[in-house]
Every structure is written in structure tokens, then in C-alpha cells.
PDB file of N, CA and C in Angstrom:
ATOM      1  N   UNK A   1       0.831  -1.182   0.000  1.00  0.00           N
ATOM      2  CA  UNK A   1       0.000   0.000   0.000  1.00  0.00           C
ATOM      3  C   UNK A   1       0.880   1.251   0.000  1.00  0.00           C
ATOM      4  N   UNK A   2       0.310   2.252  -0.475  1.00  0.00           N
ATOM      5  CA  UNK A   2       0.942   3.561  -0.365  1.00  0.00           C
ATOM      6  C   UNK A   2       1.398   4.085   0.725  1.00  0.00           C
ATOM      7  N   UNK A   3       2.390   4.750   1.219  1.00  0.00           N
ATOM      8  CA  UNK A   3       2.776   5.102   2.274  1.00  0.00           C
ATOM      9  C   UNK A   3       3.709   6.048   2.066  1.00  0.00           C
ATOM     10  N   UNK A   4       3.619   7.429   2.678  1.00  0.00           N
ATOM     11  CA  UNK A   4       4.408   8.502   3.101  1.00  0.00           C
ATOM     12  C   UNK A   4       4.661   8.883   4.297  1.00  0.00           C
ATOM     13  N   UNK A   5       6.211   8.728   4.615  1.00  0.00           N
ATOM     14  CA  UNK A   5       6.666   8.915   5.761  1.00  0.00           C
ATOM     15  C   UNK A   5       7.122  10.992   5.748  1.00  0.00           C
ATOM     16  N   UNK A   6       7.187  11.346   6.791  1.00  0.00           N
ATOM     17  CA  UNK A   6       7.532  12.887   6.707  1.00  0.00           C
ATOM     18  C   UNK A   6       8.440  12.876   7.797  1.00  0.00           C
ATOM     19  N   UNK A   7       9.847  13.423   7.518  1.00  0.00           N
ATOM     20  CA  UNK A   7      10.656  13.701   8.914  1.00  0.00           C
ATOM     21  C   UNK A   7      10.867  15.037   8.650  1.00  0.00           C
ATOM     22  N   UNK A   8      11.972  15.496   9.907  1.00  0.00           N
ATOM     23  CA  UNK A   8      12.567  16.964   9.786  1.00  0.00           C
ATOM     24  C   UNK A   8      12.192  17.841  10.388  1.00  0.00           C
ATOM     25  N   UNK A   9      11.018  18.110  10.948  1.00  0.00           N
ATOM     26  CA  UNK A   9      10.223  19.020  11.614  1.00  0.00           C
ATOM     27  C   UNK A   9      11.097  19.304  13.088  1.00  0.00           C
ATOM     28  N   UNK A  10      10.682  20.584  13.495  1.00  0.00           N
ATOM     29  CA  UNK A  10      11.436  20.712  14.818  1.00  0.00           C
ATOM     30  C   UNK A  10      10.808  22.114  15.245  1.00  0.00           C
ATOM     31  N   UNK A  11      11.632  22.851  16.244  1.00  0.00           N
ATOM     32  CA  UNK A  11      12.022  24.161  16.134  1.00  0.00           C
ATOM     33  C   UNK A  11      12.752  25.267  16.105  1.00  0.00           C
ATOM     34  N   UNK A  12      12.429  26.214  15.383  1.00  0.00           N
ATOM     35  CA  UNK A  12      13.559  26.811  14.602  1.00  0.00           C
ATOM     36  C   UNK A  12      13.484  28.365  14.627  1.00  0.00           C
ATOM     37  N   UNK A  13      13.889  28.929  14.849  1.00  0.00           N
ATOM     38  CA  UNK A  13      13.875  31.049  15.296  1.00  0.00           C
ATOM     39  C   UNK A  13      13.397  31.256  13.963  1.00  0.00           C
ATOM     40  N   UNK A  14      13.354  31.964  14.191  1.00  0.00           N
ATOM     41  CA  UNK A  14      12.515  33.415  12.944  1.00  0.00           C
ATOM     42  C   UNK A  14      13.837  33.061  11.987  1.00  0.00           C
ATOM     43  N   UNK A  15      13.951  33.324  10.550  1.00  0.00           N
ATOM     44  CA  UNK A  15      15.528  33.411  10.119  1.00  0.00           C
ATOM     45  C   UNK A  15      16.100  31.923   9.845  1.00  0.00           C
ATOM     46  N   UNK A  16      15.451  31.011  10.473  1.00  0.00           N
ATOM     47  CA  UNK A  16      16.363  29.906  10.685  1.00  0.00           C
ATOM     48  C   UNK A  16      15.702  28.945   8.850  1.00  0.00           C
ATOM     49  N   UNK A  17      16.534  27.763   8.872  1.00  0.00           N
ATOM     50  CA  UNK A  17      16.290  26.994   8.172  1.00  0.00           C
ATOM     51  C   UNK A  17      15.992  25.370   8.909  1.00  0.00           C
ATOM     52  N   UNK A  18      15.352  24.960   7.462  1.00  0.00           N
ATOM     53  CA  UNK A  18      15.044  23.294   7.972  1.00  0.00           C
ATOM     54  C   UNK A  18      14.704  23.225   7.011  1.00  0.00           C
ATOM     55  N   UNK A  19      15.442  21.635   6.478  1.00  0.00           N
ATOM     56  CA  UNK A  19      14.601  20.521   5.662  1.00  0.00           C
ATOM     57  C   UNK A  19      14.053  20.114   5.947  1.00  0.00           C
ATOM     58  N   UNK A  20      13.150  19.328   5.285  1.00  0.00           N
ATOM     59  CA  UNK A  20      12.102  18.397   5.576  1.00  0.00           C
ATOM     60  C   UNK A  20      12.207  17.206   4.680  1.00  0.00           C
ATOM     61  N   UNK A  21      12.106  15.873   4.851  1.00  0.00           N
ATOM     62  CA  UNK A  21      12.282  15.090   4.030  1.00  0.00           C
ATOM     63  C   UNK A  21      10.655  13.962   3.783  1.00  0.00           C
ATOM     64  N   UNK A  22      10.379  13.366   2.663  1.00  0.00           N
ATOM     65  CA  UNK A  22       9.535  12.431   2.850  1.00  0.00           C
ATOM     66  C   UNK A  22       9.784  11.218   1.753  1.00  0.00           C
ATOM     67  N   UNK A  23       9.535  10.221   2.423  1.00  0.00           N
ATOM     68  CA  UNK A  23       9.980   8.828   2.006  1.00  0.00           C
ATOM     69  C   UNK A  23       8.737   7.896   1.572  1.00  0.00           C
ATOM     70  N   UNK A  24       8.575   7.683   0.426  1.00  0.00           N
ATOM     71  CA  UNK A  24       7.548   7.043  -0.201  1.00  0.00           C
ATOM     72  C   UNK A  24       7.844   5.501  -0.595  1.00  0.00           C
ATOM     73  N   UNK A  25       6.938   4.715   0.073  1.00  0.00           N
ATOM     74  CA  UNK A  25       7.306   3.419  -0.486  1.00  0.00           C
ATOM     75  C   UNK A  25       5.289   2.920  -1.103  1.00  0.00           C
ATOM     76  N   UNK A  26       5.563   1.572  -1.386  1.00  0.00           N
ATOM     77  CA  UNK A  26       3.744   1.015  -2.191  1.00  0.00           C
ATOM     78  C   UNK A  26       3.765   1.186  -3.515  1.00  0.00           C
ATOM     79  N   UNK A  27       4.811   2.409  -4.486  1.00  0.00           N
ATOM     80  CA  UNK A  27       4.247   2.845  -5.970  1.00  0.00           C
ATOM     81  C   UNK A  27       5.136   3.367  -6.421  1.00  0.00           C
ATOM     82  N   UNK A  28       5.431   3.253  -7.608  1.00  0.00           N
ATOM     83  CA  UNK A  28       6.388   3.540  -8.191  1.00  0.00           C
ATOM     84  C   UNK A  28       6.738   5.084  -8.002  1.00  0.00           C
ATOM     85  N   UNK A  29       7.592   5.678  -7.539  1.00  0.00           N
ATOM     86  CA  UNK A  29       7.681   6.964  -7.036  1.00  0.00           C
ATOM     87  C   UNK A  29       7.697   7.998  -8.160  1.00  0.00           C
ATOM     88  N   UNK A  30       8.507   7.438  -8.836  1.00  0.00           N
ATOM     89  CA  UNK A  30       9.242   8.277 -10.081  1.00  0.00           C
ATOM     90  C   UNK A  30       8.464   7.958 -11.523  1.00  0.00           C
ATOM     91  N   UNK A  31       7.183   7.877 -10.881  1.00  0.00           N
ATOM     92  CA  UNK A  31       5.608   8.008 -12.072  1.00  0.00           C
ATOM     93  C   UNK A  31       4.591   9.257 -11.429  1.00  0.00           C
ATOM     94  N   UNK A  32       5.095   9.767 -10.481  1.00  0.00           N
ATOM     95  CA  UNK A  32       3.859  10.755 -10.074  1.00  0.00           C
ATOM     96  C   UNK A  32       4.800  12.075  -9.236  1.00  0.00           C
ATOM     97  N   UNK A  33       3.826  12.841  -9.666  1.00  0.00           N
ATOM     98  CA  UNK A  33       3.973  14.421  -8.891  1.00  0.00           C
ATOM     99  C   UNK A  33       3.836  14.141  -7.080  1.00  0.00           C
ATOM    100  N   UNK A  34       4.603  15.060  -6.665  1.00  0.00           N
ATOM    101  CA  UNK A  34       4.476  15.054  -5.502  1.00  0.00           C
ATOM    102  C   UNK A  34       4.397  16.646  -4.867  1.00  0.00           C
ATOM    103  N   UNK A  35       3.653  16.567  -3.739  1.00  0.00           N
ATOM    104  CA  UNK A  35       3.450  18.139  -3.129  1.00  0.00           C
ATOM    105  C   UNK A  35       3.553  18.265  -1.571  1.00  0.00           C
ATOM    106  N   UNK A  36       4.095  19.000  -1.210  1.00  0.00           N
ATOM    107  CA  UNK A  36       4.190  19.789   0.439  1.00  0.00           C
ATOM    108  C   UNK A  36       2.877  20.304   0.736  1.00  0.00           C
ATOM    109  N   UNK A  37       2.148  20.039   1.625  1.00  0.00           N
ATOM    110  CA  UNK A  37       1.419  21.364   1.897  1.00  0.00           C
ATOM    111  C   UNK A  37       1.265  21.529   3.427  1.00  0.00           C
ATOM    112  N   UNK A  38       0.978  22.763   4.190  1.00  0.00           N
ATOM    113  CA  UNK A  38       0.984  22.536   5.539  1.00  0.00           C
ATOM    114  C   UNK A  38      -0.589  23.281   6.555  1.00  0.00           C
ATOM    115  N   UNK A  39      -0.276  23.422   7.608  1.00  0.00           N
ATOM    116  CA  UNK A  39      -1.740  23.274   7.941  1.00  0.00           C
ATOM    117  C   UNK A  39      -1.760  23.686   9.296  1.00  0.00           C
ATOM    118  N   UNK A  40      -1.954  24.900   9.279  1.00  0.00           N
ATOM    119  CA  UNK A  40      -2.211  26.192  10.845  1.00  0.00           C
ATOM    120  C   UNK A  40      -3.098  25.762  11.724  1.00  0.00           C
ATOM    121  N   UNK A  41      -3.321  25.506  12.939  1.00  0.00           N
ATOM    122  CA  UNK A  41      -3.964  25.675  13.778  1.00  0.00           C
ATOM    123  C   UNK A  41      -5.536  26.471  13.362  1.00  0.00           C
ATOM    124  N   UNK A  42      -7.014  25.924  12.897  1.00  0.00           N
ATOM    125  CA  UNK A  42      -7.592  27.187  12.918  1.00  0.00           C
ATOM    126  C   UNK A  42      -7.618  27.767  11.169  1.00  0.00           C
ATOM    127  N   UNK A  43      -6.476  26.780  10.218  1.00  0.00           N
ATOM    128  CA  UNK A  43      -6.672  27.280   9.084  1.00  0.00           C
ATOM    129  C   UNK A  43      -7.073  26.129   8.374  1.00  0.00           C
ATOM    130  N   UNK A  44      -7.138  26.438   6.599  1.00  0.00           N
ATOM    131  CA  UNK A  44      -7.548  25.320   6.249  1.00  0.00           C
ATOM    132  C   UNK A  44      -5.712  25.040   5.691  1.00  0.00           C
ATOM    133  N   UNK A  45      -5.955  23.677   5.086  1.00  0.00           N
ATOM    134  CA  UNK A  45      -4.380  23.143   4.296  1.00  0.00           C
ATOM    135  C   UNK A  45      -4.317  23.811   3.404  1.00  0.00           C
ATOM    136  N   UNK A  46      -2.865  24.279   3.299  1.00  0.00           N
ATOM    137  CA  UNK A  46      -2.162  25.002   2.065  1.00  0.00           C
ATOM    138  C   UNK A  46      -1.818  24.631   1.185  1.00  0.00           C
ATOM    139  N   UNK A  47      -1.918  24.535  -0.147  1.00  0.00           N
ATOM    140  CA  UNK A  47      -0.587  23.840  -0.665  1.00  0.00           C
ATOM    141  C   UNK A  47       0.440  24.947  -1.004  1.00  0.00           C
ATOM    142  N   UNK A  48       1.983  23.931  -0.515  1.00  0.00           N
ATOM    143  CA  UNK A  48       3.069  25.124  -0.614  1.00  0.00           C
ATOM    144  C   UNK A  48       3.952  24.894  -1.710  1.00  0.00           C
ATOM    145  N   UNK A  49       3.709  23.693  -2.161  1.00  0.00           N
ATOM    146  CA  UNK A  49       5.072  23.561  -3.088  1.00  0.00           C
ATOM    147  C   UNK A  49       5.110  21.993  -3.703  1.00  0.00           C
ATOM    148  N   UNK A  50       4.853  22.149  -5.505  1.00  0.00           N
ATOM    149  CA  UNK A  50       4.677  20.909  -6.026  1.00  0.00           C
ATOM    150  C   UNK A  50       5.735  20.271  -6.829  1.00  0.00           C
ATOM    151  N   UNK A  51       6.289  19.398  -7.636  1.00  0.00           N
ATOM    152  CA  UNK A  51       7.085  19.196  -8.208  1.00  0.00           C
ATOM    153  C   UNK A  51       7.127  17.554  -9.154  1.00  0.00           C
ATOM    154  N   UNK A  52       7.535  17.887 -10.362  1.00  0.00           N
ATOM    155  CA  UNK A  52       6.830  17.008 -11.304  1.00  0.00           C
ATOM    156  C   UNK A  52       7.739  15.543 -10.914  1.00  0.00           C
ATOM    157  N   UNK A  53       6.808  14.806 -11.618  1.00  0.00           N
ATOM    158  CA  UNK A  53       7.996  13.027 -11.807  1.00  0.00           C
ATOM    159  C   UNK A  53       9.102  13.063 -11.658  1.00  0.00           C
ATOM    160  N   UNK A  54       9.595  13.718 -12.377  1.00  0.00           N
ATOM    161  CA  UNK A  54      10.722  13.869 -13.394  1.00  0.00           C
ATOM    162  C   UNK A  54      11.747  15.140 -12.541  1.00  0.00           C
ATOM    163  N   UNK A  55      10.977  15.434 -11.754  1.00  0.00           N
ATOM    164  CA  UNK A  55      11.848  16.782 -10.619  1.00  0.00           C
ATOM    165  C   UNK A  55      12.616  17.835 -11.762  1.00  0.00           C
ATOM    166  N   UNK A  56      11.553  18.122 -13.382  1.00  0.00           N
ATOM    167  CA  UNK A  56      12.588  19.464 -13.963  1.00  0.00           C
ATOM    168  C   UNK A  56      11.228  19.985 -13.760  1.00  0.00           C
ATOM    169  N   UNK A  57      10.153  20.444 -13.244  1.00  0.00           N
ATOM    170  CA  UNK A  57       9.334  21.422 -12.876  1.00  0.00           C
ATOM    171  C   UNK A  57       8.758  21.313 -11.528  1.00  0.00           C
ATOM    172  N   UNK A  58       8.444  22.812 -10.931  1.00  0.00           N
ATOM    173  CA  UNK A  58       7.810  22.963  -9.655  1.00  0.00           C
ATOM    174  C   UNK A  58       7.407  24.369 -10.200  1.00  0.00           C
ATOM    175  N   UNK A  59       6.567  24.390  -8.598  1.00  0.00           N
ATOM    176  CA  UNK A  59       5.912  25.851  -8.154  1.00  0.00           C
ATOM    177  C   UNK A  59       5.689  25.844  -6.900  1.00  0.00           C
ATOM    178  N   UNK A  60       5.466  27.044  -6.579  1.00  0.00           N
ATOM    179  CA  UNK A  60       4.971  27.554  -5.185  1.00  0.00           C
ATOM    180  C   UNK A  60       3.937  28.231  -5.058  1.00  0.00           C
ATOM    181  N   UNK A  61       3.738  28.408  -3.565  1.00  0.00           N
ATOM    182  CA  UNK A  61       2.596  29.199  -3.079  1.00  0.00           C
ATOM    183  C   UNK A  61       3.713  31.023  -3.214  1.00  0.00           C
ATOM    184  N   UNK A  62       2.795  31.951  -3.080  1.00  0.00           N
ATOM    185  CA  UNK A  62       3.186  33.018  -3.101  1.00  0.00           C
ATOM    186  C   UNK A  62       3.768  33.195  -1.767  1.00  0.00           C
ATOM    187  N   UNK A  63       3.383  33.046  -0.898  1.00  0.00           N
ATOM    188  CA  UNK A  63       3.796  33.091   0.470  1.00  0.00           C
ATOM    189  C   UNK A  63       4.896  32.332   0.954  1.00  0.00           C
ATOM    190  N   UNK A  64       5.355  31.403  -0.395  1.00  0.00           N
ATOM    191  CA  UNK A  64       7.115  30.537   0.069  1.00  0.00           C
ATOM    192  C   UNK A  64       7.925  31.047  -0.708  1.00  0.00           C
ATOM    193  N   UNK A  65       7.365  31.326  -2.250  1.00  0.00           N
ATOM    194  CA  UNK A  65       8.517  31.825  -3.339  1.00  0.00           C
ATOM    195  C   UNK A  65       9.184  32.505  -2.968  1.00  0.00           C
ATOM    196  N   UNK A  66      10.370  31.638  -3.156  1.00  0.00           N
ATOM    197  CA  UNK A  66      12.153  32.372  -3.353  1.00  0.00           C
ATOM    198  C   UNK A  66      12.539  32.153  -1.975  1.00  0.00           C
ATOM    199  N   UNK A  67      11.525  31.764  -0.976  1.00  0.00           N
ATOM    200  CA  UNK A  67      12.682  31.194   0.262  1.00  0.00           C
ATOM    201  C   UNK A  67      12.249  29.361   0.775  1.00  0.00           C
ATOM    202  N   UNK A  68      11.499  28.735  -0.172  1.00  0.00           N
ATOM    203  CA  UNK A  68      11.336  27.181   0.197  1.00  0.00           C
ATOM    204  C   UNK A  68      11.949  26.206  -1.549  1.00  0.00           C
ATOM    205  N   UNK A  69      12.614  25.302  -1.189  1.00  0.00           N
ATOM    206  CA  UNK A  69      12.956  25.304  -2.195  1.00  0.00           C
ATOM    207  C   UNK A  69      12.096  23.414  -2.515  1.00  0.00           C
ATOM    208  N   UNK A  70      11.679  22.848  -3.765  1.00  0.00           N
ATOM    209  CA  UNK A  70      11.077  21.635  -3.318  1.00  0.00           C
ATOM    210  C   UNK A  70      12.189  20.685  -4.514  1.00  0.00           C
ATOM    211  N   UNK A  71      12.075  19.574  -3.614  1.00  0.00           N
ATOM    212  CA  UNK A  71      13.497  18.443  -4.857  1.00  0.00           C
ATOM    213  C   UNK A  71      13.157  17.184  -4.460  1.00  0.00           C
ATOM    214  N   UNK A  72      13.853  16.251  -5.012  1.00  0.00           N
ATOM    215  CA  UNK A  72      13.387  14.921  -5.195  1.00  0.00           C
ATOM    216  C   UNK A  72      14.437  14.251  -5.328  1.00  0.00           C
ATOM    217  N   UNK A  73      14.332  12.723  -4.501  1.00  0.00           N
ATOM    218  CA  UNK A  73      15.589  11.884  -5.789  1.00  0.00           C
ATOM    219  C   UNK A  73      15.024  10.820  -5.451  1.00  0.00           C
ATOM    220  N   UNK A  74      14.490  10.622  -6.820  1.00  0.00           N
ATOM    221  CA  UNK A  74      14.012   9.605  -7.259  1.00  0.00           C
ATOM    222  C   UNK A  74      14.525   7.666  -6.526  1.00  0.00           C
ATOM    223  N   UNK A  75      16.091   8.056  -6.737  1.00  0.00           N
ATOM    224  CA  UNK A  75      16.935   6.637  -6.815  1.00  0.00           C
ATOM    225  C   UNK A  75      15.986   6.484  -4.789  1.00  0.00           C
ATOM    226  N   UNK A  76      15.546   6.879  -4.137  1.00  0.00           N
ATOM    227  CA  UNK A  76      15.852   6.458  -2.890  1.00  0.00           C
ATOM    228  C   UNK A  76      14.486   7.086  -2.853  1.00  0.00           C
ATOM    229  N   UNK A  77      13.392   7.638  -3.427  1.00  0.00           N
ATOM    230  CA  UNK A  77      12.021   7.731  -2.921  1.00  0.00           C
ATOM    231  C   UNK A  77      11.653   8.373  -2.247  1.00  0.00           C
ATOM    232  N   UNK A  78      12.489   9.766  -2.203  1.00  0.00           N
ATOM    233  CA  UNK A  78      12.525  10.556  -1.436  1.00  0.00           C
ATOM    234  C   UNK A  78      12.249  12.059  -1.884  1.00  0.00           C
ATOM    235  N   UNK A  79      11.424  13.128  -1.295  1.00  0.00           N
ATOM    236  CA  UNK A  79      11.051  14.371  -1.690  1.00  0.00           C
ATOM    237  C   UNK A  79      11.202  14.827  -0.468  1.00  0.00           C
ATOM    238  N   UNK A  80      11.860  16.364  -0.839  1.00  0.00           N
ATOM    239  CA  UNK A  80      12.397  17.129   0.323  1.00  0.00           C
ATOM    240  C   UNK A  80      12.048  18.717   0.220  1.00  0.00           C
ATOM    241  N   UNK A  81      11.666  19.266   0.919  1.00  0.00           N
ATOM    242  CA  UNK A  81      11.160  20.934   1.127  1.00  0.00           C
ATOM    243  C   UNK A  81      12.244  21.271   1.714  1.00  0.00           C
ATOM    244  N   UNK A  82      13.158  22.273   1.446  1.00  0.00           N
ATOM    245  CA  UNK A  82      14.088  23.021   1.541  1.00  0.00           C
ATOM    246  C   UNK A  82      13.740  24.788   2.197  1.00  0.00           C
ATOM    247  N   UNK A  83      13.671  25.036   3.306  1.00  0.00           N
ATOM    248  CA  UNK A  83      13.015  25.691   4.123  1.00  0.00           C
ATOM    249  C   UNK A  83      13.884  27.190   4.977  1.00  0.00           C
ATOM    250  N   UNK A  84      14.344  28.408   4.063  1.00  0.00           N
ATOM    251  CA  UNK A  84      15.110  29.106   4.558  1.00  0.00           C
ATOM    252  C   UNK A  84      14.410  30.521   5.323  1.00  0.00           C
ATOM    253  N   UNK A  85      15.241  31.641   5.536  1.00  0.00           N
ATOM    254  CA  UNK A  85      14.271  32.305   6.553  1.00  0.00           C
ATOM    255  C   UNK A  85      13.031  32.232   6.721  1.00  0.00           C
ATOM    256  N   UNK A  86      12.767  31.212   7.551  1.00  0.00           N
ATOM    257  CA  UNK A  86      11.612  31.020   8.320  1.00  0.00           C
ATOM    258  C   UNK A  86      11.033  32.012   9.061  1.00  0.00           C
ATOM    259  N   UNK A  87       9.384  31.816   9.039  1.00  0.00           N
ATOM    260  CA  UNK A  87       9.052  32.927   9.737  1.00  0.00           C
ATOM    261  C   UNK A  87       7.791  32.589  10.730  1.00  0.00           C
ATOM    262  N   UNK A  88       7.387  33.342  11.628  1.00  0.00           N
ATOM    263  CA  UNK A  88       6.575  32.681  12.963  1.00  0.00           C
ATOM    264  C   UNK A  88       5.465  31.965  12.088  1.00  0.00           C
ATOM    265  N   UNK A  89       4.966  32.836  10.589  1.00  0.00           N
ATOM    266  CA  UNK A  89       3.431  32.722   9.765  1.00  0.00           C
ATOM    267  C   UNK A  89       3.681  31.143   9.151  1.00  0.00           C
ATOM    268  N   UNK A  90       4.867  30.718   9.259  1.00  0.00           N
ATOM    269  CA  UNK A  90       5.339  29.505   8.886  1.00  0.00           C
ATOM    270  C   UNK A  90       4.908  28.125   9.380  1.00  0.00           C
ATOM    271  N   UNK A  91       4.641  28.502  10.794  1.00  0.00           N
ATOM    272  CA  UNK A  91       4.501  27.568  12.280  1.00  0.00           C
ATOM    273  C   UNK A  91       3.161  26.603  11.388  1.00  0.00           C
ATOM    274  N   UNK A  92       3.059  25.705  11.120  1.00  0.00           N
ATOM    275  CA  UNK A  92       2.215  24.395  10.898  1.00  0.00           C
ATOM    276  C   UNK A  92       2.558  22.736  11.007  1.00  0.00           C
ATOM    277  N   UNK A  93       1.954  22.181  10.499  1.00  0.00           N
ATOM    278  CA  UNK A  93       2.259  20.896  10.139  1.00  0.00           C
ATOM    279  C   UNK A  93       1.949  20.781   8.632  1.00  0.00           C
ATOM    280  N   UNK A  94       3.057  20.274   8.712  1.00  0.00           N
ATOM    281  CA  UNK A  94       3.558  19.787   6.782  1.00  0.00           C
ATOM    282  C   UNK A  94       3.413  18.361   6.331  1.00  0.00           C
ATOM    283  N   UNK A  95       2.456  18.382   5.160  1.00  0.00           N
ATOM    284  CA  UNK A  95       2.063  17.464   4.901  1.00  0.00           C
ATOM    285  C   UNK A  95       2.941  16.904   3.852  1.00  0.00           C
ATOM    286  N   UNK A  96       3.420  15.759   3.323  1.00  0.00           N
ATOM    287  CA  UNK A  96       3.294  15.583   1.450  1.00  0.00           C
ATOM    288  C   UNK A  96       2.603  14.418   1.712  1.00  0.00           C
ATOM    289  N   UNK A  97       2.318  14.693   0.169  1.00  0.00           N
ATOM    290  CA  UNK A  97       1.212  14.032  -0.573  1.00  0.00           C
ATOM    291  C   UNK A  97       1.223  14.220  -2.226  1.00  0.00           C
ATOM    292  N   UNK A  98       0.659  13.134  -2.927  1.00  0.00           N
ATOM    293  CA  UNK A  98       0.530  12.511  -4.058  1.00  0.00           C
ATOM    294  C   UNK A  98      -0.686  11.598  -4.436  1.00  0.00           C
ATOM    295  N   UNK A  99      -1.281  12.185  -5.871  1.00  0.00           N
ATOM    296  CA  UNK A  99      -2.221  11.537  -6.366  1.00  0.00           C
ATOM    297  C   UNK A  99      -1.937  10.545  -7.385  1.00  0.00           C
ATOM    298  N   UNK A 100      -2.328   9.136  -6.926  1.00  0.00           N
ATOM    299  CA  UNK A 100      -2.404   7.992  -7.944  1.00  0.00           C
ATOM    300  C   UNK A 100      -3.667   7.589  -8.305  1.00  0.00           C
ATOM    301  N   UNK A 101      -4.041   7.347  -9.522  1.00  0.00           N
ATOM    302  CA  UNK A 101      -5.226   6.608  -9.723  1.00  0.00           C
ATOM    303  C   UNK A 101      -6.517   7.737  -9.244  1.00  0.00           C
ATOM    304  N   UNK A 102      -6.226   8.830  -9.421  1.00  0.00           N
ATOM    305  CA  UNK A 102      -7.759  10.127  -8.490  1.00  0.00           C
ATOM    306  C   UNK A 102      -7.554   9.364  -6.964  1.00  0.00           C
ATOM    307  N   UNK A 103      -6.798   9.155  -6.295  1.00  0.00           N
ATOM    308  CA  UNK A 103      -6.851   8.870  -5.553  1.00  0.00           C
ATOM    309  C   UNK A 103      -5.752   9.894  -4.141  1.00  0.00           C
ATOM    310  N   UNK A 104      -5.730  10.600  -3.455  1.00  0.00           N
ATOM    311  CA  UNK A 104      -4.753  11.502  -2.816  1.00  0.00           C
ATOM    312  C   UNK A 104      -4.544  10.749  -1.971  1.00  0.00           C
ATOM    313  N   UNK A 105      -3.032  10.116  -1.503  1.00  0.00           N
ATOM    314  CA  UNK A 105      -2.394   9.871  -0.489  1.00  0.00           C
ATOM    315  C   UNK A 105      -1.785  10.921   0.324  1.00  0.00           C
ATOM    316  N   UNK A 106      -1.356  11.168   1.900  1.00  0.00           N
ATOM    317  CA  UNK A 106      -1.073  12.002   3.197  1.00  0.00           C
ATOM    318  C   UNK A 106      -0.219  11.009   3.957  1.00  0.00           C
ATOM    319  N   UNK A 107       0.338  11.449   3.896  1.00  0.00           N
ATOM    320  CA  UNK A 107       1.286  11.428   4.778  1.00  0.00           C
ATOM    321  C   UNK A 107       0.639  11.845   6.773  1.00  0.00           C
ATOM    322  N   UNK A 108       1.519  11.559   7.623  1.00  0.00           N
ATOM    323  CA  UNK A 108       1.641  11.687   8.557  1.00  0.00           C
ATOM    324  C   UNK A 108       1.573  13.185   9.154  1.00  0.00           C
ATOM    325  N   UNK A 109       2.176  13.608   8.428  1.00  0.00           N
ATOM    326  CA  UNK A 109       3.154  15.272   8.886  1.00  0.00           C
ATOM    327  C   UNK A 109       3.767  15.182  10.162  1.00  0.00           C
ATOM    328  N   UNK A 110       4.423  16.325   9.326  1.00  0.00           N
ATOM    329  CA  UNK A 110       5.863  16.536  10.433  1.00  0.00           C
ATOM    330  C   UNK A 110       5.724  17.980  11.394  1.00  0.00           C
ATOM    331  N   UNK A 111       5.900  18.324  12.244  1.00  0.00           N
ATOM    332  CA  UNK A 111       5.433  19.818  13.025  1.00  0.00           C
ATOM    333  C   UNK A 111       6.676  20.870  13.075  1.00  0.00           C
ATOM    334  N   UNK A 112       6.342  21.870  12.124  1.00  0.00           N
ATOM    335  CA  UNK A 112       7.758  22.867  12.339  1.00  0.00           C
ATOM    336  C   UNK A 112       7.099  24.138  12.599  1.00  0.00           C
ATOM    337  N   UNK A 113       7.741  24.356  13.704  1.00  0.00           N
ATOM    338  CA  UNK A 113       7.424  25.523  14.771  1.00  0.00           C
ATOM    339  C   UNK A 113       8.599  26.783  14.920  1.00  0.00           C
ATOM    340  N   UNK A 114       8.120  28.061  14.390  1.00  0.00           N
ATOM    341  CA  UNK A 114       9.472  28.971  14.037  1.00  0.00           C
ATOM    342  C   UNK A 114       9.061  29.985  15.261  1.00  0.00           C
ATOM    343  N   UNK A 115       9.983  30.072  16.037  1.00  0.00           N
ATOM    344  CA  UNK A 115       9.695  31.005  17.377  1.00  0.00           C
ATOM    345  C   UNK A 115      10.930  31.288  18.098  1.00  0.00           C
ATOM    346  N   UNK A 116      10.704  31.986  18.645  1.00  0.00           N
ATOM    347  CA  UNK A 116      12.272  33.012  19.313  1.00  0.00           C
ATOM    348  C   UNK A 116      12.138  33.112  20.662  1.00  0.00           C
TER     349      UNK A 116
END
């Protein structure tokens, strides 16, 4: 079965950085898009950041562009959010996730908390 693991989460000052990593096993990894999204206390889920099969296209939310960066490697099943000055508006739980078959798989999430 499908399965997404999410690590990396922690906490981290205003300014700070963190990766995030997620580990996909059940499906062939390197046949489908994969996406970050995260999820405020009180808000609804975001999506922050997608990136194709093939890891030569992505995008972002307006609110990450130019400081989250999203990548992949395929050989090991792994997709990673790349996470630089962080900021308190940041503070959620981060999801990834991927659609096979109309079907959306979630992950666990991971909790990254930016505070001083």
C-alpha cells in the first residue's frame, strides 16, 4: 500500500532553516507528482510547493517563493522541502502528498514551529 513517511520538523527562530524530508514506499515513485502542503492551527491546508515526476518542474505558493525550495531523488524515494528564513506565519504541520489513480495519499506530517 501507499505510504508517506515525513521527517525533519522541529524548532527553529525566525531566520532559521530546515529541511524536511519524505519517504515514499507502495508505488512507483518516479511516475507521479508530488506536493508539500501545511496546515495552521484554525486554518484550512495550504498547498506550498509541487514538483513534477521527473523533478525538472515545480511551483509555489506566493507566500514561500524564493525562500522554500522543493526536490526529489528519485533513486531512494525521497522528496524534500528546503526551508530558509523562516518565519513565525510559517509555524504548521507539513504534509506531502501525491495523487495515484484520483486517488490523494497524506502522509503523517511533520510539526515545524518557528519562534524566538
Amino acid at each position: 500500500q501507499v505510504q508517506l513517511v515525513e521527517s525533519g520538523g522541529g524548532l527553529v527562530h525566525p531566520g532559521g532553516s530546515l529541511t524536511l524530508s519524505c519517504t515514499a514506499s507502495g508505488y512507483t515513485f518516479s511516475n507521479y507528482g508530488m506536493s508539500w502542503y501545511r496546515q495552521a492551527p484554525g486554518k484550512e491546508r495550504e498547498l506550498v510547493a509541487q514538483i513534477s515526476s521527473g523533478g525538472l518542474m515545480d511551483r509555489y505558493s506566493d507566500s514561500v517563493r524564493d525562500r522554500f525550495s522543493i526536490s526529489r531523488a528519485n533513486a531512494v524515494n525521497t522528496v524534500y522541502l528546503q526551508m530558509n528564513s523562516l518565519r513565525p506565519e510559517d509555524t504548521a504541520e507539513y504534509l506531502c502528498s501525491t495523487s495515484i489513480g484520483g486517488t490523494r495519499y497524506w502522509g503523517q506530517g511533520t510539526q515545524v514551529t518557528v519562534s524566538s
